[in-house]
C-alpha atoms as a PDB file:
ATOM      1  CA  UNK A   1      -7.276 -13.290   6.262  1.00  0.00           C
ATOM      2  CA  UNK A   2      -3.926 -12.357   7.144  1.00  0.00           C
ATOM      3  CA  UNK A   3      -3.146 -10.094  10.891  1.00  0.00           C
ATOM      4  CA  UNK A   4      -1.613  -7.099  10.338  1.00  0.00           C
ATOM      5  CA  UNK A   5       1.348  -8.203  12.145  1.00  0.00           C
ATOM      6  CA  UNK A   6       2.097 -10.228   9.526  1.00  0.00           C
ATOM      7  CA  UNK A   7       1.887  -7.919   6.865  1.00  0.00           C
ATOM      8  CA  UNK A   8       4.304  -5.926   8.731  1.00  0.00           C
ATOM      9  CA  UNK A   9       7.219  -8.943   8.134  1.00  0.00           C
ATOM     10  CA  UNK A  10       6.271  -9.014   4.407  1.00  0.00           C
ATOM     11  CA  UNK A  11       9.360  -7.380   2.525  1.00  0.00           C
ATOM     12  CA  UNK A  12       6.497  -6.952  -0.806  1.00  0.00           C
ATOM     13  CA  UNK A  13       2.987  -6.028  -0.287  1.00  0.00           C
ATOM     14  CA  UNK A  14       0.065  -5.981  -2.704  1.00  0.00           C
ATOM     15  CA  UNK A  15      -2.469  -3.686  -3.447  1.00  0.00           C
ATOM     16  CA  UNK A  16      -5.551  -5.707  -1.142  1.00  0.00           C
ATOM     17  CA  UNK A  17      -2.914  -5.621   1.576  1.00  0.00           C
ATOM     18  CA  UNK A  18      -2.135  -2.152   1.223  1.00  0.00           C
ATOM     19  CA  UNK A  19      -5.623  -2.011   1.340  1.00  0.00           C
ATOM     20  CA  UNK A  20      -6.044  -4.671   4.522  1.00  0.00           C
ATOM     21  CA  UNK A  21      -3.534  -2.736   6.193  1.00  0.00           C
ATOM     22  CA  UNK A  22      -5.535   0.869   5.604  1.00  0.00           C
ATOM     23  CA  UNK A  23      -8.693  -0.649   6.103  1.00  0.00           C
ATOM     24  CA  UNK A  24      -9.822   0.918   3.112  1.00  0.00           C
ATOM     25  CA  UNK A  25     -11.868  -0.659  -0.306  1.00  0.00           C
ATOM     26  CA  UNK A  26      -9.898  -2.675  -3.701  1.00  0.00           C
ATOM     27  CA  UNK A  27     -10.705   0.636  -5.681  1.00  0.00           C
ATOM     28  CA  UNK A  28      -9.505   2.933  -2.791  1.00  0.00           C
ATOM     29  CA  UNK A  29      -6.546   0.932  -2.622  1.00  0.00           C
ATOM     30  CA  UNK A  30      -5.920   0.962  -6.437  1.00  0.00           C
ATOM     31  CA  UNK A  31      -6.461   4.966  -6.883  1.00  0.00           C
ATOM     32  CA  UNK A  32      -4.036   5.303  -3.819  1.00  0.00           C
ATOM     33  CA  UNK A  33      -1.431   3.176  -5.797  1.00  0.00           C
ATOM     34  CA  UNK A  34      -2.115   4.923  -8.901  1.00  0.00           C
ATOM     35  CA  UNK A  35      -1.486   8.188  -7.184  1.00  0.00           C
ATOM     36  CA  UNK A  36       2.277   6.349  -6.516  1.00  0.00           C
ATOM     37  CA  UNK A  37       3.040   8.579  -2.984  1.00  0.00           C
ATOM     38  CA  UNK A  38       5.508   5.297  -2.813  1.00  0.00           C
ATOM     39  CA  UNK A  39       7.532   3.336  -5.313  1.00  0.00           C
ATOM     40  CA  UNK A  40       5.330   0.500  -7.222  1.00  0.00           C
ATOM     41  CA  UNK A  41       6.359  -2.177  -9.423  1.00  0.00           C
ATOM     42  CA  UNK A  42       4.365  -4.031 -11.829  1.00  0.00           C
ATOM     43  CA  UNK A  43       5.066  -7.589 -12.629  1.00  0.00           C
ATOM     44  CA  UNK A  44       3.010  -8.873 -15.134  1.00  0.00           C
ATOM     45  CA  UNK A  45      -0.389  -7.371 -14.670  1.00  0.00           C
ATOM     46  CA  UNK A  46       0.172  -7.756 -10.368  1.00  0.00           C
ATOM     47  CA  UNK A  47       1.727  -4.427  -9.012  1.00  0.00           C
ATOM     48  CA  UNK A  48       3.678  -4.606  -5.964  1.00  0.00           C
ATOM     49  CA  UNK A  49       4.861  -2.468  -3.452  1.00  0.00           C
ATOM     50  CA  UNK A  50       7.970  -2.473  -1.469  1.00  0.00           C
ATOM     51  CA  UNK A  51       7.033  -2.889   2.278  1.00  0.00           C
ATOM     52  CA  UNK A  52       9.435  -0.543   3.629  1.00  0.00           C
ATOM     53  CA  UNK A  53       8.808   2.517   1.694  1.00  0.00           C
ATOM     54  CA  UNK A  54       4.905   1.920   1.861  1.00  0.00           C
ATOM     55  CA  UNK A  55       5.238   1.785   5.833  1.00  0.00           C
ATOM     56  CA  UNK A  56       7.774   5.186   5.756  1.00  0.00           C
ATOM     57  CA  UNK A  57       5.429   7.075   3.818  1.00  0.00           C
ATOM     58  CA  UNK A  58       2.698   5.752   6.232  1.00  0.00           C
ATOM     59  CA  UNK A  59       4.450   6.507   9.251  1.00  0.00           C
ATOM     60  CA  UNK A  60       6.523   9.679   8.698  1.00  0.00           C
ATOM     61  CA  UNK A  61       4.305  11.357   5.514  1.00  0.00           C
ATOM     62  CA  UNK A  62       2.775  14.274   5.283  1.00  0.00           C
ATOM     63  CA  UNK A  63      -0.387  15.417   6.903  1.00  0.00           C
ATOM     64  CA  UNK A  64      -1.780  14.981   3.536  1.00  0.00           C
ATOM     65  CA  UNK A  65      -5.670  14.376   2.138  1.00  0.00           C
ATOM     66  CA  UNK A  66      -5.869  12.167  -0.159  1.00  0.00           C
ATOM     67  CA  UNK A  67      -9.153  13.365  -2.483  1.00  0.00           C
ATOM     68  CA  UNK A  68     -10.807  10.962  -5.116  1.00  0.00           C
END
């Protein structure tokens, strides 16, 4: 499994390391990206996110519930 630490190095993450990082389920992880609170690309049938707008919105974002 990859550290964290490395994740943070990644200019592209996926959605199962958005979800390693968040320490949160694959389906969690999908409805979050779905939701798009960041900018996601899809490439084929793989979406991808780019690191440094998922880690802005992580660190500086609203106070904000997410509800499923």
């Amino acid at each position: 499994m990859m550290e964290l630490g490395n994740l943070r190095q990644k200019d592209i993450l996926t959605v199962m390391e958005i979800a390693i990082i968040l320490e949160i389920g694959r389906n969690s992880a999908y409805k979050l990206v779905k939701e798009q609170p960041f900018p996601v690309k899809t490439i084929g049938k793989k979406k991808v996110i780019p690191a440094s707008t998922f880690f802005e919105w992580l660190n500086n974002g609203q106070n904000e519930a997410i509800d499923w």
